[in-house]
PDB file of N, CA and C in Angstrom:
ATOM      1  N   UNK A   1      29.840  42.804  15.013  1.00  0.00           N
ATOM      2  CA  UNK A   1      30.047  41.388  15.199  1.00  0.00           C
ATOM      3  C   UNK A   1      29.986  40.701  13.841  1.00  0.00           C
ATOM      4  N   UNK A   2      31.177  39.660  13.738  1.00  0.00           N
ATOM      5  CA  UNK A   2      31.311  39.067  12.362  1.00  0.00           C
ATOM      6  C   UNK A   2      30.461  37.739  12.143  1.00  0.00           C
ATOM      7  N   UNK A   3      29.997  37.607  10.597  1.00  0.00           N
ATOM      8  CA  UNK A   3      29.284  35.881  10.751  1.00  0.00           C
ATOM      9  C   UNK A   3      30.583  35.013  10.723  1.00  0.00           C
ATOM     10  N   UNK A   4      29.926  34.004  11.061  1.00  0.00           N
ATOM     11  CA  UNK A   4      31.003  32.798  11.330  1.00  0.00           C
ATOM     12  C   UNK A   4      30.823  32.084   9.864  1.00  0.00           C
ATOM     13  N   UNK A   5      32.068  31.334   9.409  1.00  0.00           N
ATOM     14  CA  UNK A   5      31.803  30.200   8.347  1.00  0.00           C
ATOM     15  C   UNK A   5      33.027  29.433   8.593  1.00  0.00           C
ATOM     16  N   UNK A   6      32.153  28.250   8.362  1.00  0.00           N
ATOM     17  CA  UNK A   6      32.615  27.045   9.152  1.00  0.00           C
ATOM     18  C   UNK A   6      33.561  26.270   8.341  1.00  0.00           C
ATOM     19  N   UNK A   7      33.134  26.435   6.784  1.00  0.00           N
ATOM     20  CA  UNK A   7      34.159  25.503   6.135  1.00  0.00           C
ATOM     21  C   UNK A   7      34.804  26.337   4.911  1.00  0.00           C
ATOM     22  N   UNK A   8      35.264  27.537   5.362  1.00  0.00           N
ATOM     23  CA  UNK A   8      35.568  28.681   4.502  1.00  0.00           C
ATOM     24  C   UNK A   8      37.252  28.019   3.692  1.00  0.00           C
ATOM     25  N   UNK A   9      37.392  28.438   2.721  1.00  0.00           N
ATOM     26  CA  UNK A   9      38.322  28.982   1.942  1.00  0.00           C
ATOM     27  C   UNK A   9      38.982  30.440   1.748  1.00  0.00           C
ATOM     28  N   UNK A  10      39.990  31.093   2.278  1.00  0.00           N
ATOM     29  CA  UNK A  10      40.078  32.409   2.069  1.00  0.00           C
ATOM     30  C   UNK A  10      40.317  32.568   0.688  1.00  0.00           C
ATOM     31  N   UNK A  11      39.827  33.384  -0.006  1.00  0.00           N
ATOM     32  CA  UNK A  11      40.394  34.000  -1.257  1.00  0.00           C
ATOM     33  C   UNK A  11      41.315  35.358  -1.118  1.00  0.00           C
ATOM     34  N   UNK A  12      40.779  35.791  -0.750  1.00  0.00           N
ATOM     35  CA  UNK A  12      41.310  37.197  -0.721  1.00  0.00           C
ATOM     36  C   UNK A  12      40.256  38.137   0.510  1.00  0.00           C
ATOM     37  N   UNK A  13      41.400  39.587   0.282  1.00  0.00           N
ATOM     38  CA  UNK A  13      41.080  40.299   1.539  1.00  0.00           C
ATOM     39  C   UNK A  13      39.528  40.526   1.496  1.00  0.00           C
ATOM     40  N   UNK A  14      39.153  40.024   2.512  1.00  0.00           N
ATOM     41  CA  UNK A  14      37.725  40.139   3.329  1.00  0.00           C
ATOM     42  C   UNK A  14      36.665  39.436   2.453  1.00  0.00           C
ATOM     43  N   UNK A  15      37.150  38.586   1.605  1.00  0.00           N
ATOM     44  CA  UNK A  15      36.436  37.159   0.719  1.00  0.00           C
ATOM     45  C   UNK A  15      36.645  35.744   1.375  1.00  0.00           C
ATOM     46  N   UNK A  16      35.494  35.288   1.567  1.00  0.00           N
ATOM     47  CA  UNK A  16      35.752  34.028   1.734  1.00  0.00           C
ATOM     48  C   UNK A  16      34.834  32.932   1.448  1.00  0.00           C
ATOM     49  N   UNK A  17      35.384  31.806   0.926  1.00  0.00           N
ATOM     50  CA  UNK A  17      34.281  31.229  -0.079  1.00  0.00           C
ATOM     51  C   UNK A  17      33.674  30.011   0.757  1.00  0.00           C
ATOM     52  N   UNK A  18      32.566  30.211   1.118  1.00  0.00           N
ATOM     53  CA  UNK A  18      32.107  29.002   1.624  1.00  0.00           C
ATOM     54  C   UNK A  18      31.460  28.003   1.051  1.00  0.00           C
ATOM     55  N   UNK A  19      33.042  26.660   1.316  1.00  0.00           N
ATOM     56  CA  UNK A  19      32.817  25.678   0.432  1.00  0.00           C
ATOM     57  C   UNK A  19      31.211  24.432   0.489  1.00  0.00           C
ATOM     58  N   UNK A  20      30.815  24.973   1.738  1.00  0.00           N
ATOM     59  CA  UNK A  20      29.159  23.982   1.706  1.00  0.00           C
ATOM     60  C   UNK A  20      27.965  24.601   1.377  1.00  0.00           C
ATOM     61  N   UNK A  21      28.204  25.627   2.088  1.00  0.00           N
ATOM     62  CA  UNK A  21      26.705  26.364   1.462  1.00  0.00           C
ATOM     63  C   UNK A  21      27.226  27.146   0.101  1.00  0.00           C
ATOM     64  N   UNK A  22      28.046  26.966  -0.817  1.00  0.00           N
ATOM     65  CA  UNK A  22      28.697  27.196  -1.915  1.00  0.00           C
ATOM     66  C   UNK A  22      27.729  29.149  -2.516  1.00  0.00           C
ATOM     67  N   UNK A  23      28.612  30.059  -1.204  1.00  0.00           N
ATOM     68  CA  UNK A  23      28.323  31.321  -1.156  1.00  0.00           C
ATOM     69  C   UNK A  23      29.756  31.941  -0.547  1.00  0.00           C
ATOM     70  N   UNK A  24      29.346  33.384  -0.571  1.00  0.00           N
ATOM     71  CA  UNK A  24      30.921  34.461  -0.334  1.00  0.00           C
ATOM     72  C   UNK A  24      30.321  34.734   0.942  1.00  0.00           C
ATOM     73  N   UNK A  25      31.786  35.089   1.637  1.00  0.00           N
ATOM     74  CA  UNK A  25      31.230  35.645   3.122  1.00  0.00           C
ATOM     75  C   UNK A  25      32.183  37.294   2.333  1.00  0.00           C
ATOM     76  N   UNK A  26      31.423  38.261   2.983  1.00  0.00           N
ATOM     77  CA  UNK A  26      32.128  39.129   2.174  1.00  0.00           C
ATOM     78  C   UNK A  26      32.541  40.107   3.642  1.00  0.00           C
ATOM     79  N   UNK A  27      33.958  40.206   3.827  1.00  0.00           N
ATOM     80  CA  UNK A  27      34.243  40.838   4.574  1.00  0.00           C
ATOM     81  C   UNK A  27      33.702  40.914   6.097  1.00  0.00           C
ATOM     82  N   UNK A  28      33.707  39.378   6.190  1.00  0.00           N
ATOM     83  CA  UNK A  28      33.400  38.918   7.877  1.00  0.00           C
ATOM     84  C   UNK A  28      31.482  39.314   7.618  1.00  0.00           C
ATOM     85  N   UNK A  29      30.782  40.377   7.388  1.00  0.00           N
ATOM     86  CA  UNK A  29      29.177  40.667   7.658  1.00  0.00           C
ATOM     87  C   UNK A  29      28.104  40.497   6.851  1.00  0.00           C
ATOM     88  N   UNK A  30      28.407  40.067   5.573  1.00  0.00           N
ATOM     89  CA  UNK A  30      27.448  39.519   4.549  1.00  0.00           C
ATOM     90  C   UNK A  30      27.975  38.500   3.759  1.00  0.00           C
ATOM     91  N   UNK A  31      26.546  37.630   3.321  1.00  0.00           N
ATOM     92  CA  UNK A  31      26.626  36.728   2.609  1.00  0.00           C
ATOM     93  C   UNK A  31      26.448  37.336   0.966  1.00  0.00           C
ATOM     94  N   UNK A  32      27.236  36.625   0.163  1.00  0.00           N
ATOM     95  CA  UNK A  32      26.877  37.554  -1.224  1.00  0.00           C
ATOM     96  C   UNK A  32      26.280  35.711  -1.688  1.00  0.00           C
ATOM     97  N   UNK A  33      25.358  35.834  -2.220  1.00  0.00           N
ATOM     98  CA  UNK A  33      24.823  34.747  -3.518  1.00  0.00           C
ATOM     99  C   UNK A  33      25.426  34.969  -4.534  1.00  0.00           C
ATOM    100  N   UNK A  34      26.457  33.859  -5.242  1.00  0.00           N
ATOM    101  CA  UNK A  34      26.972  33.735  -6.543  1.00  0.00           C
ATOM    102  C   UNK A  34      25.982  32.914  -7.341  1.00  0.00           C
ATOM    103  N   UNK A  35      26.061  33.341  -8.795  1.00  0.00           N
ATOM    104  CA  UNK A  35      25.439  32.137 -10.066  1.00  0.00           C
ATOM    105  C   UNK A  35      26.336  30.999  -9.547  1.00  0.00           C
ATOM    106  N   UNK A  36      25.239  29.513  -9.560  1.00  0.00           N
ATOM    107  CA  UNK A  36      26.489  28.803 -10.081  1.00  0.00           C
ATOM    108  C   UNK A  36      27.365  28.538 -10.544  1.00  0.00           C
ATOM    109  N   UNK A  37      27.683  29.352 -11.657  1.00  0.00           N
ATOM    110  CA  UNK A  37      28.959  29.586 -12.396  1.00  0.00           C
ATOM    111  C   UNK A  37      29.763  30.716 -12.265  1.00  0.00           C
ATOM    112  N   UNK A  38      29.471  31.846 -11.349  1.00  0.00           N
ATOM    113  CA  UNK A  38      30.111  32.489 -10.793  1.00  0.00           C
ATOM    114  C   UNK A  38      30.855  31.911  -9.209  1.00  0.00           C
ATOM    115  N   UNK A  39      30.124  30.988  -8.833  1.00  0.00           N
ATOM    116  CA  UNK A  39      30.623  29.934  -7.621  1.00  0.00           C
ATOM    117  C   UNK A  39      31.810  29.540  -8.129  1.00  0.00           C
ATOM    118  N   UNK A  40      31.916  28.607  -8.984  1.00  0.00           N
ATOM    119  CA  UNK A  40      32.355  27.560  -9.776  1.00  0.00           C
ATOM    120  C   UNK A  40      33.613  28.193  -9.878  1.00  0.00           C
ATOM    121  N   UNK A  41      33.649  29.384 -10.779  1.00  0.00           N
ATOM    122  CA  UNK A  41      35.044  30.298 -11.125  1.00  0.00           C
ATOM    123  C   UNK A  41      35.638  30.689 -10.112  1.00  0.00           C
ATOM    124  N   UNK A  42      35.085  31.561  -9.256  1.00  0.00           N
ATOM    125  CA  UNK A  42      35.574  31.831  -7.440  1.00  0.00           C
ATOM    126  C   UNK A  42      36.386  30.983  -7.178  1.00  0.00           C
ATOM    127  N   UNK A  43      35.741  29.140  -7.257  1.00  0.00           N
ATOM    128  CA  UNK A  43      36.320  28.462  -6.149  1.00  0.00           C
ATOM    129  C   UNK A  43      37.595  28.232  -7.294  1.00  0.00           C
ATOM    130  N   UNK A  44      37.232  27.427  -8.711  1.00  0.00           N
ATOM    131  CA  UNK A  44      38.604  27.394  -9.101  1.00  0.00           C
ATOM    132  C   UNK A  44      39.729  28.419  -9.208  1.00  0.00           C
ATOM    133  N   UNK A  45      39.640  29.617  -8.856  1.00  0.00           N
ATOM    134  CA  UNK A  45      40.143  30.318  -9.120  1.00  0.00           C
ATOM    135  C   UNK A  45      41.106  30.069  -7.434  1.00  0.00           C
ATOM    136  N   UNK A  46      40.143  30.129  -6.870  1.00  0.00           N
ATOM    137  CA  UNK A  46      41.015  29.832  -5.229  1.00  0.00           C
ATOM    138  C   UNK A  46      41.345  28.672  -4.900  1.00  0.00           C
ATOM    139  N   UNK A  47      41.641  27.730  -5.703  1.00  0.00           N
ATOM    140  CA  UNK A  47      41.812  26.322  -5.407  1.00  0.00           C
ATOM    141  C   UNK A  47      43.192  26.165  -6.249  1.00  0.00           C
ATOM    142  N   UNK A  48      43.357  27.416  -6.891  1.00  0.00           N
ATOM    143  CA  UNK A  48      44.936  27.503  -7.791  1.00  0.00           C
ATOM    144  C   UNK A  48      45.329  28.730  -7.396  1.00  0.00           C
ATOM    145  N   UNK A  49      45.127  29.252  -5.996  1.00  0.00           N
ATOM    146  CA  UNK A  49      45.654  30.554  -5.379  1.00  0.00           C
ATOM    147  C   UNK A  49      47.026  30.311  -5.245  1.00  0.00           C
ATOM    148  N   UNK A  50      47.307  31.373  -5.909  1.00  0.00           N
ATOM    149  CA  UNK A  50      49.262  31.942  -5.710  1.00  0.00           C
ATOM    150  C   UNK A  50      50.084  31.663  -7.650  1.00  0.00           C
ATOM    151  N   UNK A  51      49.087  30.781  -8.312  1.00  0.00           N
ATOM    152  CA  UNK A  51      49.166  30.653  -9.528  1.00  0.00           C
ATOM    153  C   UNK A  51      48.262  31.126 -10.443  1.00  0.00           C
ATOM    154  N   UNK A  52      48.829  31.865 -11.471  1.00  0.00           N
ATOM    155  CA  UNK A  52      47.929  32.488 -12.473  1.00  0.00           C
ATOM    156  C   UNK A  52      47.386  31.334 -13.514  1.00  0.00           C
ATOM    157  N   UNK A  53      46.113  31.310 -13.653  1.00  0.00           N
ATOM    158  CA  UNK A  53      45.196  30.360 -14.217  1.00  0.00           C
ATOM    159  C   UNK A  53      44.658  31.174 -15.778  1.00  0.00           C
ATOM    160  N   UNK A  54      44.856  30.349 -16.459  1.00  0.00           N
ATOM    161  CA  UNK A  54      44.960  31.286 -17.694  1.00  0.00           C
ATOM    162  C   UNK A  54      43.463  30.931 -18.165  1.00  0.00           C
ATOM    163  N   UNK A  55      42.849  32.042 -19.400  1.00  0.00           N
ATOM    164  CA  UNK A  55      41.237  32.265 -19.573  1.00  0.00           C
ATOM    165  C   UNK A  55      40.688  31.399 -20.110  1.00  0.00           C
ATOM    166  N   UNK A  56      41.543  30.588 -20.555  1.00  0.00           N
ATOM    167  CA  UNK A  56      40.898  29.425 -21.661  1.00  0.00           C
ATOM    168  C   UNK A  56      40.753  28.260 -20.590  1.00  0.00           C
ATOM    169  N   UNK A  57      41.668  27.955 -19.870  1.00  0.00           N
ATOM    170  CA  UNK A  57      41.240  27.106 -18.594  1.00  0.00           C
ATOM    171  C   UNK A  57      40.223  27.250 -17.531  1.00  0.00           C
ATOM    172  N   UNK A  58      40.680  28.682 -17.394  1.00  0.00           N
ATOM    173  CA  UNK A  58      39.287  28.812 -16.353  1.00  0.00           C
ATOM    174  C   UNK A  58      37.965  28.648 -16.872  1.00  0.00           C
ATOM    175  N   UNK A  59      37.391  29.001 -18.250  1.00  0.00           N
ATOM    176  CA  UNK A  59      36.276  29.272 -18.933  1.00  0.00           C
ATOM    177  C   UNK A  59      35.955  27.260 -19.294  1.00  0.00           C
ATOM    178  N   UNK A  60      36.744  26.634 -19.270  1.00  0.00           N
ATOM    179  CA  UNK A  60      37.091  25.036 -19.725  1.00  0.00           C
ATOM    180  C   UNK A  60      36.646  24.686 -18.395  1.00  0.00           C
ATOM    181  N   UNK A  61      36.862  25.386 -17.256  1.00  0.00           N
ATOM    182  CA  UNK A  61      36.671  24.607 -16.020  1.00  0.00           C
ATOM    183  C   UNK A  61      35.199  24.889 -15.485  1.00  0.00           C
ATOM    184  N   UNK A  62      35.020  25.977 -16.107  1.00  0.00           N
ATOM    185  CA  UNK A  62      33.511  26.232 -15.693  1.00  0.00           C
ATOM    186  C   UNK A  62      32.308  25.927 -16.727  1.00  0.00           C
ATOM    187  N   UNK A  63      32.498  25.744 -18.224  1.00  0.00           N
ATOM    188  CA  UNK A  63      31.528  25.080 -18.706  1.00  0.00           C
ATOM    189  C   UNK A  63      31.739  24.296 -19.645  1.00  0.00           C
ATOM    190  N   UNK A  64      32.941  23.901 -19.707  1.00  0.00           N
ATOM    191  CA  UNK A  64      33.375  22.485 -20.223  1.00  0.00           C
ATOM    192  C   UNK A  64      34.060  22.578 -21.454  1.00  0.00           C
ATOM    193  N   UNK A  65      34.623  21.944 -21.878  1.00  0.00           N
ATOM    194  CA  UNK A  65      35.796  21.833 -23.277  1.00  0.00           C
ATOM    195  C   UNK A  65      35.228  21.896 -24.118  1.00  0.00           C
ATOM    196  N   UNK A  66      33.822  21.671 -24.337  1.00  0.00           N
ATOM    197  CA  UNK A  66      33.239  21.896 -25.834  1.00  0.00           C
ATOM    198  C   UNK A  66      32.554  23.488 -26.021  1.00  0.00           C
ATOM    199  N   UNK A  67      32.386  24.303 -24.600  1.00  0.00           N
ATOM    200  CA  UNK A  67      31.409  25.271 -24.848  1.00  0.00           C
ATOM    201  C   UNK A  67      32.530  25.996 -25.762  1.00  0.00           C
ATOM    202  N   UNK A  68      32.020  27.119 -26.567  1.00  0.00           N
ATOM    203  CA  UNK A  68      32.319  27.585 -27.526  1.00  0.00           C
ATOM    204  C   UNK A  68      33.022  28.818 -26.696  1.00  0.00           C
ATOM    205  N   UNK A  69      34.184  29.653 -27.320  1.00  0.00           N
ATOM    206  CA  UNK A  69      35.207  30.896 -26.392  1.00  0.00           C
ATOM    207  C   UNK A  69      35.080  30.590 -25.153  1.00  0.00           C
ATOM    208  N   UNK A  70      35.645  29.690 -24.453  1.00  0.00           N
ATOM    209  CA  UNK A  70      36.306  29.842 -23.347  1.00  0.00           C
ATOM    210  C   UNK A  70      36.772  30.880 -22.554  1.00  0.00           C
ATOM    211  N   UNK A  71      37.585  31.518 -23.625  1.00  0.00           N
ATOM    212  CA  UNK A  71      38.523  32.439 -23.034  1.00  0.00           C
ATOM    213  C   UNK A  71      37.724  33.722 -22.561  1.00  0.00           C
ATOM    214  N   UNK A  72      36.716  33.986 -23.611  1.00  0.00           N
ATOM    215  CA  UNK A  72      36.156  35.118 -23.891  1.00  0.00           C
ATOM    216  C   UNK A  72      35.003  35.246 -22.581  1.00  0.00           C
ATOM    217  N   UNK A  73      34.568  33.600 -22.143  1.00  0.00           N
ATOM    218  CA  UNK A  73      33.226  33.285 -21.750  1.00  0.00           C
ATOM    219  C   UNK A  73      34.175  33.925 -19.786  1.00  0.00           C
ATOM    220  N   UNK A  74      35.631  32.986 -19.918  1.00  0.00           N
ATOM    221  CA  UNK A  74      35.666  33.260 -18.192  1.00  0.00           C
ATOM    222  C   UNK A  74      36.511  35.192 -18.397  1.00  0.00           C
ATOM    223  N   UNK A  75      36.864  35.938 -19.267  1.00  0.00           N
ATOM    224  CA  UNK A  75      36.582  37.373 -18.970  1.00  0.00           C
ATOM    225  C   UNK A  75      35.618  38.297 -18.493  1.00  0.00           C
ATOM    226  N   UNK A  76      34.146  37.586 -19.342  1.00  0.00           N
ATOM    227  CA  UNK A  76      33.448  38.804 -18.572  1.00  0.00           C
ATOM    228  C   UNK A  76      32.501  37.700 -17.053  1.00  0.00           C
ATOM    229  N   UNK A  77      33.565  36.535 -16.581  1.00  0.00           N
ATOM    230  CA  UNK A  77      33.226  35.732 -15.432  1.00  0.00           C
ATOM    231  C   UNK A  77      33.602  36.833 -14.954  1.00  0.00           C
ATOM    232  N   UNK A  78      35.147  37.018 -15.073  1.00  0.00           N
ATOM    233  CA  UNK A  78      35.810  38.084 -13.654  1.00  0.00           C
ATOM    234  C   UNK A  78      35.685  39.404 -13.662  1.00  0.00           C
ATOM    235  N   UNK A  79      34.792  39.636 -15.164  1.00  0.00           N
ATOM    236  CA  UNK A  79      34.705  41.046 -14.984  1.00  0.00           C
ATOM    237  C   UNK A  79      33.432  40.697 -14.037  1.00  0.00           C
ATOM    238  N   UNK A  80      32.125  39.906 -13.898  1.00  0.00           N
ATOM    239  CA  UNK A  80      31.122  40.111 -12.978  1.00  0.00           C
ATOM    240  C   UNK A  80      31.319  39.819 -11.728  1.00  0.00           C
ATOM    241  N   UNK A  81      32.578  38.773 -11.658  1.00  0.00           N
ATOM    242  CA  UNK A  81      32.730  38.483  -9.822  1.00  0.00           C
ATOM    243  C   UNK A  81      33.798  39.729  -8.942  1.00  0.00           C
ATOM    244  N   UNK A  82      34.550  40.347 -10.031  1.00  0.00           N
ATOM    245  CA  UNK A  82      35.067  41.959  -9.767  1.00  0.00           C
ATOM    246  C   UNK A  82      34.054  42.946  -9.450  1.00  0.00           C
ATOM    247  N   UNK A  83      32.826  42.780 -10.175  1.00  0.00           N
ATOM    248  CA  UNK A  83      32.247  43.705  -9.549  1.00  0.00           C
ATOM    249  C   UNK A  83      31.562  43.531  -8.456  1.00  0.00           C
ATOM    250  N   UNK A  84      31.185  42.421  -7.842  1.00  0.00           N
ATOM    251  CA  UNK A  84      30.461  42.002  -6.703  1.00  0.00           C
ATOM    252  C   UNK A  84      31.374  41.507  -5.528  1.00  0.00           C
ATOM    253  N   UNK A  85      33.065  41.705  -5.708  1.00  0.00           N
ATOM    254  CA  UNK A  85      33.638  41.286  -4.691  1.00  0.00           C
ATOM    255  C   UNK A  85      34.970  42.412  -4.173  1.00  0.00           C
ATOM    256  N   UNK A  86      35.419  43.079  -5.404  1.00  0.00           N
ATOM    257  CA  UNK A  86      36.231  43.941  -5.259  1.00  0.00           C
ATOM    258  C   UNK A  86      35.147  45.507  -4.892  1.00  0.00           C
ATOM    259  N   UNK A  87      36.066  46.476  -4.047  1.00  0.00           N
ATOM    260  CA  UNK A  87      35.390  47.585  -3.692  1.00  0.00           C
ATOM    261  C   UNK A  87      35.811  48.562  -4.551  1.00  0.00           C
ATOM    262  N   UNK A  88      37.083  48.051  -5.136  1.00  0.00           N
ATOM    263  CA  UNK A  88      37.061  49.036  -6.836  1.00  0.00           C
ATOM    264  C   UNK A  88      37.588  48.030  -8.311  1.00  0.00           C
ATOM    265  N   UNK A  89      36.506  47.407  -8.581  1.00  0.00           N
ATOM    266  CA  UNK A  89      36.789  46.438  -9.954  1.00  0.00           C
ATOM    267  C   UNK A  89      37.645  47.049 -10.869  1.00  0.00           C
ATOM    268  N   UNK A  90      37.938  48.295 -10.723  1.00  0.00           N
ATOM    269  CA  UNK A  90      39.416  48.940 -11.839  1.00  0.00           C
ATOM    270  C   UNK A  90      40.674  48.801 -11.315  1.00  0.00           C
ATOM    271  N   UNK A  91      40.942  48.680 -10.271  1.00  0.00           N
ATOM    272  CA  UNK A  91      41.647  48.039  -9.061  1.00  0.00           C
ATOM    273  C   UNK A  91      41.610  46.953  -8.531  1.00  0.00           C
ATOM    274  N   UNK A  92      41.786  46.187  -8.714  1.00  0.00           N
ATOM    275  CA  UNK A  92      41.082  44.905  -8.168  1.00  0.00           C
ATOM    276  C   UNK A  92      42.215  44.610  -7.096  1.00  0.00           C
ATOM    277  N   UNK A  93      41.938  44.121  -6.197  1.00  0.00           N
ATOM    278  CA  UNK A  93      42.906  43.379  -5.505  1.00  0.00           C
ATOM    279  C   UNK A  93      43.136  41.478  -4.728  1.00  0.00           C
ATOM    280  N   UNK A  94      41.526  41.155  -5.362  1.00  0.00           N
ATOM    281  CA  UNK A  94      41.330  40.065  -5.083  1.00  0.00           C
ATOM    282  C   UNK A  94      41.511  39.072  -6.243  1.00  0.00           C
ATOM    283  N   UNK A  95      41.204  39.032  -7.517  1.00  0.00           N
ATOM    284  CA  UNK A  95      41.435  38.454  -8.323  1.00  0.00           C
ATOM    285  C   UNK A  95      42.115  40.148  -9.567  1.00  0.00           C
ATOM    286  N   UNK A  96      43.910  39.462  -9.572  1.00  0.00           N
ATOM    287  CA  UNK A  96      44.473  40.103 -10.236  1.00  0.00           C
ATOM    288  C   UNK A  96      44.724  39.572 -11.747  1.00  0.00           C
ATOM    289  N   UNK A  97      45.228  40.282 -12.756  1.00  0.00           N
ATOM    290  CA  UNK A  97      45.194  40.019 -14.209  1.00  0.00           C
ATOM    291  C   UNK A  97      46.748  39.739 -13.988  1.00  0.00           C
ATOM    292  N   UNK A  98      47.642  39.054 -14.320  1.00  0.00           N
ATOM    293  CA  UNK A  98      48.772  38.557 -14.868  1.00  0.00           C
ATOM    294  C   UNK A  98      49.017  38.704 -16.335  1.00  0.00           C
ATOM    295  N   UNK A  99      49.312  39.896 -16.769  1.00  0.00           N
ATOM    296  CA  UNK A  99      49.349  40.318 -18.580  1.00  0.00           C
ATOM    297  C   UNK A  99      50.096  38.949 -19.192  1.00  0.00           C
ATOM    298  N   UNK A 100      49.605  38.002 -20.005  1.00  0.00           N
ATOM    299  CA  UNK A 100      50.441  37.138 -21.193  1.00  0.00           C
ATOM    300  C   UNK A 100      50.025  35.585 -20.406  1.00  0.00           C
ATOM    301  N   UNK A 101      49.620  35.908 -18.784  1.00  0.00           N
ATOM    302  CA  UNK A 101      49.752  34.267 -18.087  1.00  0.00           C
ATOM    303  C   UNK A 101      48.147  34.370 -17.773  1.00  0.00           C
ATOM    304  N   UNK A 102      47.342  35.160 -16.976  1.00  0.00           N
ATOM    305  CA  UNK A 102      45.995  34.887 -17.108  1.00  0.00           C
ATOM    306  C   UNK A 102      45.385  35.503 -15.604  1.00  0.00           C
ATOM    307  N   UNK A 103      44.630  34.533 -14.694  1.00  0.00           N
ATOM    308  CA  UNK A 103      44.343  35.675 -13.508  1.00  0.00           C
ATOM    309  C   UNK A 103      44.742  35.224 -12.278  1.00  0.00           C
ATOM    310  N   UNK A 104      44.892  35.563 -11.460  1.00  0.00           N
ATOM    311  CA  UNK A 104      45.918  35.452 -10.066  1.00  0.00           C
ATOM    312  C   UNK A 104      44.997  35.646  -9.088  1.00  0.00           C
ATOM    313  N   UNK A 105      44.824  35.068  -8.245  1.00  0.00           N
ATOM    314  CA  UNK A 105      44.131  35.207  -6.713  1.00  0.00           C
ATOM    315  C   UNK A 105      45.973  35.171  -5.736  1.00  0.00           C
ATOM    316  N   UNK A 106      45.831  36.227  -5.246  1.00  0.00           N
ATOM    317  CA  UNK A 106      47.434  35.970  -4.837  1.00  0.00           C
ATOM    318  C   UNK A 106      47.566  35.098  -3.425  1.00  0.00           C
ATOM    319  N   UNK A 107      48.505  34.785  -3.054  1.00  0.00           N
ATOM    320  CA  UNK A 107      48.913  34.305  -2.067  1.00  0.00           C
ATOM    321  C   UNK A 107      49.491  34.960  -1.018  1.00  0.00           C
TER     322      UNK A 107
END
């Protein structure tokens, strides 16, 4: 039997981001706890699903235009939310890399 979430966002297969209690439903039976700033990246990342969001934006969206590498800061974001959401982070299939444009939650 699956948990319910009430004001979900799908991201991807068997992810889903619940936008109030700002947590993952992971594959309909657990709740995963994100950092706040692993929240933060999730949701922007699924709030521009079907468009590749490039590293310097995403890293700008999660701790602001002045923090220092952006780019560098939201890589090892998706390398940590790859490992806590994908079932093979060398594979990923929930948040994909777009070589030259940036990272893709697909549609």
């Amino acid at each position: 039997m699956g948990i319910a979430c009430l004001d979900c966002l799908a991201v991807g297969p068997g992810v889903d981001l619940d936008r109030h209690a700002e947590r993952v439903l992971w594959r309909g039976a657990m709740w995963l706890e994100l950092s706040p700033r692993q929240y933060a990246g999730l949701r922007y990342l699924a709030e521009h699903r079907g468009h590749p969001v490039r590293a310097q934006d995403l890293g700008e969206a999660v701790w602001g235009a002045e923090a220092g590498h952006p780019a560098r800061r939201a890589q090892t974001l998706v390398r940590r939310l790859r490992a806590r959401l994908e079932e093979d982070p060398r594979q990923p299939r929930v948040i994909l890399t777009v070589v030259g444009e940036g990272y893709l939650i697909p549609s």
